[in-house]
N, C-alpha and C. Protein backbone atom coordinates (compact mmCIF):
# COMPACT_ATOMS: atom_id res chain seq x y z
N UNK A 1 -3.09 61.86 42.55
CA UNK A 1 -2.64 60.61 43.03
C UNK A 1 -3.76 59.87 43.77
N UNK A 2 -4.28 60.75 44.75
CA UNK A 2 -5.75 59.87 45.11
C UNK A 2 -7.12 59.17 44.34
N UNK A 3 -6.86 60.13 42.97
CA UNK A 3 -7.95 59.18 42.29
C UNK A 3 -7.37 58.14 41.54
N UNK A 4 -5.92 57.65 41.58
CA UNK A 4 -5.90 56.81 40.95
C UNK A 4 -5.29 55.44 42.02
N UNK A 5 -5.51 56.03 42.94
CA UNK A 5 -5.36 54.66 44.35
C UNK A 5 -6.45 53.65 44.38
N UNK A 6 -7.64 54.42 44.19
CA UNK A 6 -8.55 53.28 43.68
C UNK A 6 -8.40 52.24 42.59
N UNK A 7 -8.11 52.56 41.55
CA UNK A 7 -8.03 52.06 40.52
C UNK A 7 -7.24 51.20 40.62
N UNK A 8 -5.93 51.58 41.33
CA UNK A 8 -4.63 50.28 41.63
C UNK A 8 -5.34 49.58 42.48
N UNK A 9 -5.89 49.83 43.10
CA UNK A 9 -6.34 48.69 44.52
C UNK A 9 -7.40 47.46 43.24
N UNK A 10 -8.34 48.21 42.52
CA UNK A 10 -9.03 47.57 41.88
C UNK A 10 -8.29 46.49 40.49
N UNK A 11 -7.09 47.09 40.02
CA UNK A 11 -6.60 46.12 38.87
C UNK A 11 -6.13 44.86 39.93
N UNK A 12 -5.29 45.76 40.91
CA UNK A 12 -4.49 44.57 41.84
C UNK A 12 -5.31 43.30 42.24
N UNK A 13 -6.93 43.87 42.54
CA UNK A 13 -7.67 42.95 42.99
C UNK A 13 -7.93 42.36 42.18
N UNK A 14 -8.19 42.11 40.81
CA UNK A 14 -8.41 41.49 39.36
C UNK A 14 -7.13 40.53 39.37
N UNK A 15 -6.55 40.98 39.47
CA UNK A 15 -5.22 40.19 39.10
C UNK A 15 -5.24 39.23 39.93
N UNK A 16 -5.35 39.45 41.14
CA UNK A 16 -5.52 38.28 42.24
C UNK A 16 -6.35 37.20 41.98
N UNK A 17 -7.06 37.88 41.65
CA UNK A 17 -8.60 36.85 41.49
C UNK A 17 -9.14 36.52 40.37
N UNK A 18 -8.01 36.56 39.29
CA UNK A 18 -8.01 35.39 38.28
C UNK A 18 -7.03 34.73 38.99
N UNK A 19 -5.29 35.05 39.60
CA UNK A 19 -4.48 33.89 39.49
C UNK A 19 -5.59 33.32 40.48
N UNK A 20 -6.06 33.47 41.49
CA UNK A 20 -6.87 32.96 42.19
C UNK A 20 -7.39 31.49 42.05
N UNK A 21 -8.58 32.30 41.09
CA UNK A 21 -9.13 31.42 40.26
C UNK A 21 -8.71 30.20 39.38
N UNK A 22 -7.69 30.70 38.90
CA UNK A 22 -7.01 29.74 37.77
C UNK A 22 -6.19 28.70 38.54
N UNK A 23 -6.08 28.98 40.02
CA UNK A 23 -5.20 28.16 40.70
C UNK A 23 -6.25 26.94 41.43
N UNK A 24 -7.52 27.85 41.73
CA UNK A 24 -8.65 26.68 42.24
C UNK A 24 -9.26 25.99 41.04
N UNK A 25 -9.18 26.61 39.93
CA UNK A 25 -9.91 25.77 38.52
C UNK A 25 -8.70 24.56 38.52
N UNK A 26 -7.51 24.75 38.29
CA UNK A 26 -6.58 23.87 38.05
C UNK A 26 -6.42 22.58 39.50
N UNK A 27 -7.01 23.62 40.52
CA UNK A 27 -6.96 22.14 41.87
C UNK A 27 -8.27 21.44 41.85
N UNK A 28 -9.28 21.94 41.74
CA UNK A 28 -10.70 21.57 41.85
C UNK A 28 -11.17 20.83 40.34
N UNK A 29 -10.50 21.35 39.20
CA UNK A 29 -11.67 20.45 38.22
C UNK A 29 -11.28 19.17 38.09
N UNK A 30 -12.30 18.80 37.85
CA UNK A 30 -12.63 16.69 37.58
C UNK A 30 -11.32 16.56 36.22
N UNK A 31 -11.71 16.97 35.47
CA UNK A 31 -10.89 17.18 34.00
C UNK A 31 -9.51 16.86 34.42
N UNK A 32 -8.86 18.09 35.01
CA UNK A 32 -7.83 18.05 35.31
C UNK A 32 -7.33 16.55 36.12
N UNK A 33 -8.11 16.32 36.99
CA UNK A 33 -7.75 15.39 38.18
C UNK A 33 -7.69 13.94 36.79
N UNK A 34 -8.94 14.13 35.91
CA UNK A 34 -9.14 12.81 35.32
C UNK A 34 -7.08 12.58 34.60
N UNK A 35 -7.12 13.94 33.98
CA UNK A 35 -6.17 13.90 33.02
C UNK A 35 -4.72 13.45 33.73
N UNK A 36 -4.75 13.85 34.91
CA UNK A 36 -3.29 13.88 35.87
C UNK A 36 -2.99 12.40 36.50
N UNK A 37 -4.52 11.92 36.41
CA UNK A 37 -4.76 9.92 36.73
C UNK A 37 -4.15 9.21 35.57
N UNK A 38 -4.69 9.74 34.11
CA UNK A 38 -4.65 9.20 33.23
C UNK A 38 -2.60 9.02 32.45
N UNK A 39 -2.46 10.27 32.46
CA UNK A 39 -0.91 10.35 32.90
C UNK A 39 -0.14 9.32 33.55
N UNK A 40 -0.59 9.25 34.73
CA UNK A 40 0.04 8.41 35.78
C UNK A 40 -0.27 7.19 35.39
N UNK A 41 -1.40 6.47 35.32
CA UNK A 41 -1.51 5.03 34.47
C UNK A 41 -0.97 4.82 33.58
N UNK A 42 -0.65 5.88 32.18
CA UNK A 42 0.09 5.33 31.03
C UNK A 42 1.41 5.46 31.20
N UNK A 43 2.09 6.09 32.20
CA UNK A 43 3.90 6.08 32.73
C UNK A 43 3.51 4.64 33.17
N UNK A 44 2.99 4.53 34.31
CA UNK A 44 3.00 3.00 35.19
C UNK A 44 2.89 1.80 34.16
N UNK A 45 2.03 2.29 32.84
CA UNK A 45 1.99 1.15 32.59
C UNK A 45 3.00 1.40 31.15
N UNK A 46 4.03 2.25 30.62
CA UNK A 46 5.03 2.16 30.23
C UNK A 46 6.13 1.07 30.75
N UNK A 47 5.93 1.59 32.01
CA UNK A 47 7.28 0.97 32.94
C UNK A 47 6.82 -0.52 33.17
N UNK A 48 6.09 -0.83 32.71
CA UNK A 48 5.73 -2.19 32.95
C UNK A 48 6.06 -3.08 31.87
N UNK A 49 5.76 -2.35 30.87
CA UNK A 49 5.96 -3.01 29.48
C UNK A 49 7.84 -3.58 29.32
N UNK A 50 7.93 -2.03 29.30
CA UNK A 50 9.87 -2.22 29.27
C UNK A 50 10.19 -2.92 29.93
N UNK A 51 9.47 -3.61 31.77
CA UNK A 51 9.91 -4.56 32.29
C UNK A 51 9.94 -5.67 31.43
N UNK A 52 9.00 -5.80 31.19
CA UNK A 52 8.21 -7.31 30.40
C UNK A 52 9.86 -7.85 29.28
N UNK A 53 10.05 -6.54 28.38
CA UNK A 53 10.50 -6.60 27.29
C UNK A 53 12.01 -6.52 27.51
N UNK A 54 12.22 -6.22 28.57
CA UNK A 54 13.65 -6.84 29.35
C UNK A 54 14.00 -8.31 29.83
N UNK A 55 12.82 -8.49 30.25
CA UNK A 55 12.83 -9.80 30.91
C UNK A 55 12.52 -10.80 29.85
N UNK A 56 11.28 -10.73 28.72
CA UNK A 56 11.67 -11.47 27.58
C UNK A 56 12.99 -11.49 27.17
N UNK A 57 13.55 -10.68 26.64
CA UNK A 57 15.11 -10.47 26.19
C UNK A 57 15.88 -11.18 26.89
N UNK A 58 15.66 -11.21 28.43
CA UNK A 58 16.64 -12.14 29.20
C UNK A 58 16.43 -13.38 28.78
N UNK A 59 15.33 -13.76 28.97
CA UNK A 59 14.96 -15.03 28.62
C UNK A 59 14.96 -16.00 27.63
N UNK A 60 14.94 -14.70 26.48
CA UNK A 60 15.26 -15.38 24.90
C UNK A 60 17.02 -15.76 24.95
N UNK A 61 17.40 -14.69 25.25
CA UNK A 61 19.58 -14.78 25.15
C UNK A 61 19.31 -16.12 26.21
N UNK A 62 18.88 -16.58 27.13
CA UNK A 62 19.05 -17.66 28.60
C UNK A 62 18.99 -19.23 27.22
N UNK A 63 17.26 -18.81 26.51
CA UNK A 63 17.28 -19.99 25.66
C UNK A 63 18.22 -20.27 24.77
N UNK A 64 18.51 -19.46 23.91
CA UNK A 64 19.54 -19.29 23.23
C UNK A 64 21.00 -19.89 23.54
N UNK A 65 20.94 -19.37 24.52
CA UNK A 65 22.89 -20.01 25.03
C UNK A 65 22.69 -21.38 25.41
N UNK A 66 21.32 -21.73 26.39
CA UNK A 66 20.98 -23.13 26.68
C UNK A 66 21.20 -24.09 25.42
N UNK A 67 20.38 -23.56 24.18
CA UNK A 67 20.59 -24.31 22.79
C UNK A 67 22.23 -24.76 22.68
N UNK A 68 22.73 -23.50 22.40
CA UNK A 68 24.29 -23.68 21.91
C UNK A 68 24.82 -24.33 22.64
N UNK A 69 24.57 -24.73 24.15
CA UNK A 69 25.23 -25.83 24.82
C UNK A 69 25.08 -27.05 24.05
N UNK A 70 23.26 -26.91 24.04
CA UNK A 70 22.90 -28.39 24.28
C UNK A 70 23.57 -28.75 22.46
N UNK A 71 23.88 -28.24 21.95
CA UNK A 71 24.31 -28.30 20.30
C UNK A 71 25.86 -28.76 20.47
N UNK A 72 26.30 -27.93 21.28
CA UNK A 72 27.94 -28.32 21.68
C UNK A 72 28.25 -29.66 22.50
N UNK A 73 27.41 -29.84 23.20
CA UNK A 73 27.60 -31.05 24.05
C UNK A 73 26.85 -31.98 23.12
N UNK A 74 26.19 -32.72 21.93
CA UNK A 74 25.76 -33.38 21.33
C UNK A 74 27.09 -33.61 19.91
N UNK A 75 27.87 -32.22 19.59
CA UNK A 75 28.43 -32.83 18.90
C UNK A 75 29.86 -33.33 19.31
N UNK A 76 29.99 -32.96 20.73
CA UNK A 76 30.87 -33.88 21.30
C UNK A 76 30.73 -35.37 21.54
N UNK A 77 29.43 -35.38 22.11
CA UNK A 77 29.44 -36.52 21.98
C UNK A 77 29.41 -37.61 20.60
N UNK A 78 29.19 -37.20 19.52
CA UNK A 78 29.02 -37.72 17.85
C UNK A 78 31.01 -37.75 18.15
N UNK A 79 31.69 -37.28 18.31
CA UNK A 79 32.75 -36.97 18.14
C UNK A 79 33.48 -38.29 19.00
N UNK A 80 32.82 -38.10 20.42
CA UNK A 80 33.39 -39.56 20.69
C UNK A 80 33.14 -40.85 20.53
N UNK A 81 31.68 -40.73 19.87
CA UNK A 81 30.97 -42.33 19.41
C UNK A 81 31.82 -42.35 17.82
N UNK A 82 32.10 -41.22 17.34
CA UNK A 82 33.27 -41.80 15.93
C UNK A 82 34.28 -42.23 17.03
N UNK A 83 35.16 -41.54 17.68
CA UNK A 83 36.57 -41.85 17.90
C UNK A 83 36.30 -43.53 18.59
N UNK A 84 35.53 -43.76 19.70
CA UNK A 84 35.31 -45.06 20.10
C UNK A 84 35.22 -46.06 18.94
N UNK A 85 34.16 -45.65 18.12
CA UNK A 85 34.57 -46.51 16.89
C UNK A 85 35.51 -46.92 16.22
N UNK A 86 36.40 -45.79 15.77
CA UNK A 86 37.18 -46.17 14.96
C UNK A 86 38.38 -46.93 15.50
N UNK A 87 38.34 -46.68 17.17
CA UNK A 87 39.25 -47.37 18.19
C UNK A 87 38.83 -48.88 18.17
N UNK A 88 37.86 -49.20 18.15
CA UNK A 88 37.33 -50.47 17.95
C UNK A 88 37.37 -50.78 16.64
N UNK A 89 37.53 -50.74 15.75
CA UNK A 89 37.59 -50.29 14.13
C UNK A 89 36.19 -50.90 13.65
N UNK A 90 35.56 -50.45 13.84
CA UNK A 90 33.41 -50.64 14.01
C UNK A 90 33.43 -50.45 12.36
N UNK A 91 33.79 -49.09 11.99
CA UNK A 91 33.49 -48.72 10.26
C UNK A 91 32.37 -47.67 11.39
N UNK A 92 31.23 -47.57 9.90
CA UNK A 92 30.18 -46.73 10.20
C UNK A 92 29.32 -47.35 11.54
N UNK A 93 29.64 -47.54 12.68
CA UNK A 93 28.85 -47.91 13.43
C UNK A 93 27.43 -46.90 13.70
N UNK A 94 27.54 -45.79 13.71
CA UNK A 94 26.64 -45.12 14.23
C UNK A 94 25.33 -45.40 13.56
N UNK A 95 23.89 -45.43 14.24
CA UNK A 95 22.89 -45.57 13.41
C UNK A 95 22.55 -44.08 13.11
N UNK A 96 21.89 -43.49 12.22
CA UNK A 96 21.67 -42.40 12.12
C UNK A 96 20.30 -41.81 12.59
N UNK A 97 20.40 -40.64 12.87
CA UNK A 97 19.42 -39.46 13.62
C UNK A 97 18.27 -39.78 13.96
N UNK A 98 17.36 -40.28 14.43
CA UNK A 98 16.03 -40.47 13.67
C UNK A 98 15.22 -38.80 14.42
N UNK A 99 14.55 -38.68 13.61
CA UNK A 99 13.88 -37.20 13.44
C UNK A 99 12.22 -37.69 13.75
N UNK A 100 11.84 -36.83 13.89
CA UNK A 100 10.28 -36.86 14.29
C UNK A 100 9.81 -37.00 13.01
N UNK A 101 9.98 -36.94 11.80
CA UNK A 101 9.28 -36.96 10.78
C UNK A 101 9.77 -38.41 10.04
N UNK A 102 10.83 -38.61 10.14
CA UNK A 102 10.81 -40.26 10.02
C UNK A 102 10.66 -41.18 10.64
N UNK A 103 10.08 -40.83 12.22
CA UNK A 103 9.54 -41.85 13.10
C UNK A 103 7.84 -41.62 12.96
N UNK A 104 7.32 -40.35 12.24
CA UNK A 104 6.03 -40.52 11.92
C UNK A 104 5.42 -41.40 10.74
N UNK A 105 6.19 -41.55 10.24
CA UNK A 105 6.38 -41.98 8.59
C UNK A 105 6.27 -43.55 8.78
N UNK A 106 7.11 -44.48 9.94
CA UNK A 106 7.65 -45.73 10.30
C UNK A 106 6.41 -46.27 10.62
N UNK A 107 5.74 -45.18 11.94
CA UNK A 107 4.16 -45.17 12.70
C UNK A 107 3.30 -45.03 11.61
N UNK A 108 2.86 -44.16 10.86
CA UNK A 108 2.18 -44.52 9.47
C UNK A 108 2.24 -45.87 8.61
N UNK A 109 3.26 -46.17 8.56
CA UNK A 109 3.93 -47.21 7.52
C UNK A 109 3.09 -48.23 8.01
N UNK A 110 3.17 -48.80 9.69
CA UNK A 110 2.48 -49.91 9.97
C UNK A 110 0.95 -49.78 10.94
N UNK A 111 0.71 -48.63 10.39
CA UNK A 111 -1.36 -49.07 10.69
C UNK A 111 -1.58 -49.49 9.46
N UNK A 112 -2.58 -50.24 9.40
CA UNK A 112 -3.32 -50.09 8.05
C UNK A 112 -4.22 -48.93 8.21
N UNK A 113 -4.95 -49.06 7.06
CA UNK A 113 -5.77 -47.77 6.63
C UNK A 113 -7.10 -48.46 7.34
N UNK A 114 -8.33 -47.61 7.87
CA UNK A 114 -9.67 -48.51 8.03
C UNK A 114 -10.19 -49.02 6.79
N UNK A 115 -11.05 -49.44 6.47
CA UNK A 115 -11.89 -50.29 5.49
C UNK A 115 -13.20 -49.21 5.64
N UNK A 116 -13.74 -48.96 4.70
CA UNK A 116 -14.42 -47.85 4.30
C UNK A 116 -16.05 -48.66 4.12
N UNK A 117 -15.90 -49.95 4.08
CA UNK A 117 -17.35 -50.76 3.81
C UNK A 117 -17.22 -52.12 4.24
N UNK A 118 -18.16 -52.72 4.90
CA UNK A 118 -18.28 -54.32 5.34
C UNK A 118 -17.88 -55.04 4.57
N UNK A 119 -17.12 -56.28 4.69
CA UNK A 119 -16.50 -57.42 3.71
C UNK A 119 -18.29 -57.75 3.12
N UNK A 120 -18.56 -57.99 1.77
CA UNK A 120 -19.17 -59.15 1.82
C UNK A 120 -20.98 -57.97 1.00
N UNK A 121 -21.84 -58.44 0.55
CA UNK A 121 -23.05 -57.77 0.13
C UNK A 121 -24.02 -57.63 1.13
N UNK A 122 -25.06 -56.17 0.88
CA UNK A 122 -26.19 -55.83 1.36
C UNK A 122 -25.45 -55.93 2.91
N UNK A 123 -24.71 -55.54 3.36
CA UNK A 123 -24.59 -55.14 4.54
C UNK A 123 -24.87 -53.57 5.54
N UNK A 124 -24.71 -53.38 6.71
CA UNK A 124 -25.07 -52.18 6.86
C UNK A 124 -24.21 -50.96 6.56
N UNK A 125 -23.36 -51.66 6.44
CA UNK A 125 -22.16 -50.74 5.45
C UNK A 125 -22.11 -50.61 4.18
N UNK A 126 -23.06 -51.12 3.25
CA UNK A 126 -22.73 -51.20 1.70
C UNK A 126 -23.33 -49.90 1.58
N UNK A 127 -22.46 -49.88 0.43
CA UNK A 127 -23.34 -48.69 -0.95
C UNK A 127 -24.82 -48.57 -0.72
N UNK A 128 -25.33 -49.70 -0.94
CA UNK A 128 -26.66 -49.53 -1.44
C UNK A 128 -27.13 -49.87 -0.24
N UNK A 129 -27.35 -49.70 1.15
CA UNK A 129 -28.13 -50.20 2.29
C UNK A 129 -28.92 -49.25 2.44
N UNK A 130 -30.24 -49.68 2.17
CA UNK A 130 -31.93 -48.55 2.41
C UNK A 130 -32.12 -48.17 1.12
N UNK A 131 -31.07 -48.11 -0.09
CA UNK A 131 -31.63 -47.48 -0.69
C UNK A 131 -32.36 -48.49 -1.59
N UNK A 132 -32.28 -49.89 -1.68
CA UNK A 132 -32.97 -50.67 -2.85
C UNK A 132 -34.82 -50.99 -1.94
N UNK A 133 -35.23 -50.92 -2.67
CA UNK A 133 -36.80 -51.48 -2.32
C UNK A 133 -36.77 -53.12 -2.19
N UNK A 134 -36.70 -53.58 -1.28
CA UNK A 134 -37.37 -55.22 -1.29
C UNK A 134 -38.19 -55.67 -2.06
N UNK A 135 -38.35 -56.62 -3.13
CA UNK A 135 -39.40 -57.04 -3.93
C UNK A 135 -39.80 -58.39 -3.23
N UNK A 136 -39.21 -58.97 -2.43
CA UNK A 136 -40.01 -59.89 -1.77
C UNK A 136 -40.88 -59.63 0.07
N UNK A 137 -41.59 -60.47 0.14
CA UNK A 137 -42.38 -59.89 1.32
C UNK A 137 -41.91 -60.15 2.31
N UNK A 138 -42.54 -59.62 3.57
CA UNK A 138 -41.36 -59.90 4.79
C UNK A 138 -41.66 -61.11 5.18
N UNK A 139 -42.85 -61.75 4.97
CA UNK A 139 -43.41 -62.98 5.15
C UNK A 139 -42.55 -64.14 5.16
N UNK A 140 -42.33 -64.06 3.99
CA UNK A 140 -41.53 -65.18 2.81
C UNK A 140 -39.99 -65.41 3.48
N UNK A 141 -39.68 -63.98 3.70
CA UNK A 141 -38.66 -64.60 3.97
C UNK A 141 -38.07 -64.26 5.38
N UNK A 142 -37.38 -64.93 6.20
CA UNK A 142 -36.82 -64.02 7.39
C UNK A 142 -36.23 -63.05 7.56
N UNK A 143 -35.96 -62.13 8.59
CA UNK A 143 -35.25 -60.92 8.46
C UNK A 143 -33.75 -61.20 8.42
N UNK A 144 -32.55 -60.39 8.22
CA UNK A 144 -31.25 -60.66 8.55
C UNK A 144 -30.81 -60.36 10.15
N UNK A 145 -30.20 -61.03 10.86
CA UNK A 145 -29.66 -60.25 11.91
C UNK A 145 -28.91 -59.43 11.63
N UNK A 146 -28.73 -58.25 11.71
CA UNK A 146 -27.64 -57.30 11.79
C UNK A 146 -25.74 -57.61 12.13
N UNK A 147 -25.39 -57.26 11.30
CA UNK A 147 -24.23 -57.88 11.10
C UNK A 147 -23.48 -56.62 11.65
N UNK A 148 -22.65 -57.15 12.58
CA UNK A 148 -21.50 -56.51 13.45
C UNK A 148 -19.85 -56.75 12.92
């Protein structure tokens, strides 16, 4: 029994001093610490997201119901500009909708288009300005003023 008291004292001490070890490797390394940060940032920033994507959601159903009002209260009112009418016996009084695309159309309708070249020849707008050669001298004849 005495020679094997050593031996227990010695496994026992092994045993210690890995959990030991394995308990200061797991408190002390960088690794670990990096990995246990990194953890914690991607929960935090889970929980952030799902906020987000709650609160969009609120916000979309908020627009949403706002619409269906504003849809309900417009065709009430169509409802009483017929009934007023027909109380007045108008006929089709109502003018109809105008939309953004037929009030762009109206705004189109009355610009004109620009003019792409000067009324009139050899101006600084023509076709051909710089590109013909002068056959007479500058002498002979006067210059043009520049036409605005």
């Amino acid at each position: 029994m005495e020679a094997s008291l050593p031996y227990t004292f010695a496994i026992i001490g092994l045993v210690i001093g890995f959990i030991a070890g394995l308990v200061c490797y797991r408190l002390f390394s960088k690794s670990a610490r990096d990995s246990a940060a990194l953890k914690q940032t991607l929960l935090e920033r889970e929980h952030q997201i799902a906020e987000l994507k709650k609160g969009m959601g609120d916000h979309l159903s908020g627009m949403h119901q706002r619409l269906a009002n504003i849809r309900f209260e417009a065709d009430q009112l169509e409802q009483q500009m017929a009934n007023e009418a027909a109380q007045w016996k108008l006929g089709n009084a109502t003018p109809p909708l105008m939309t953004e695309a037929t009030q762009a159309a109206e705004t189109d309708s009355r610009i004109d288009m620009p003019r792409d070249y000067a009324a009139g020849t050899s101006g600084t707008l023509s076709e051909d300005f710089g590109l013909k050669d002068n056959d007479q001298t500058p002498e002979s004849t006067p210059p043009q003023p520049p036409r605005y």
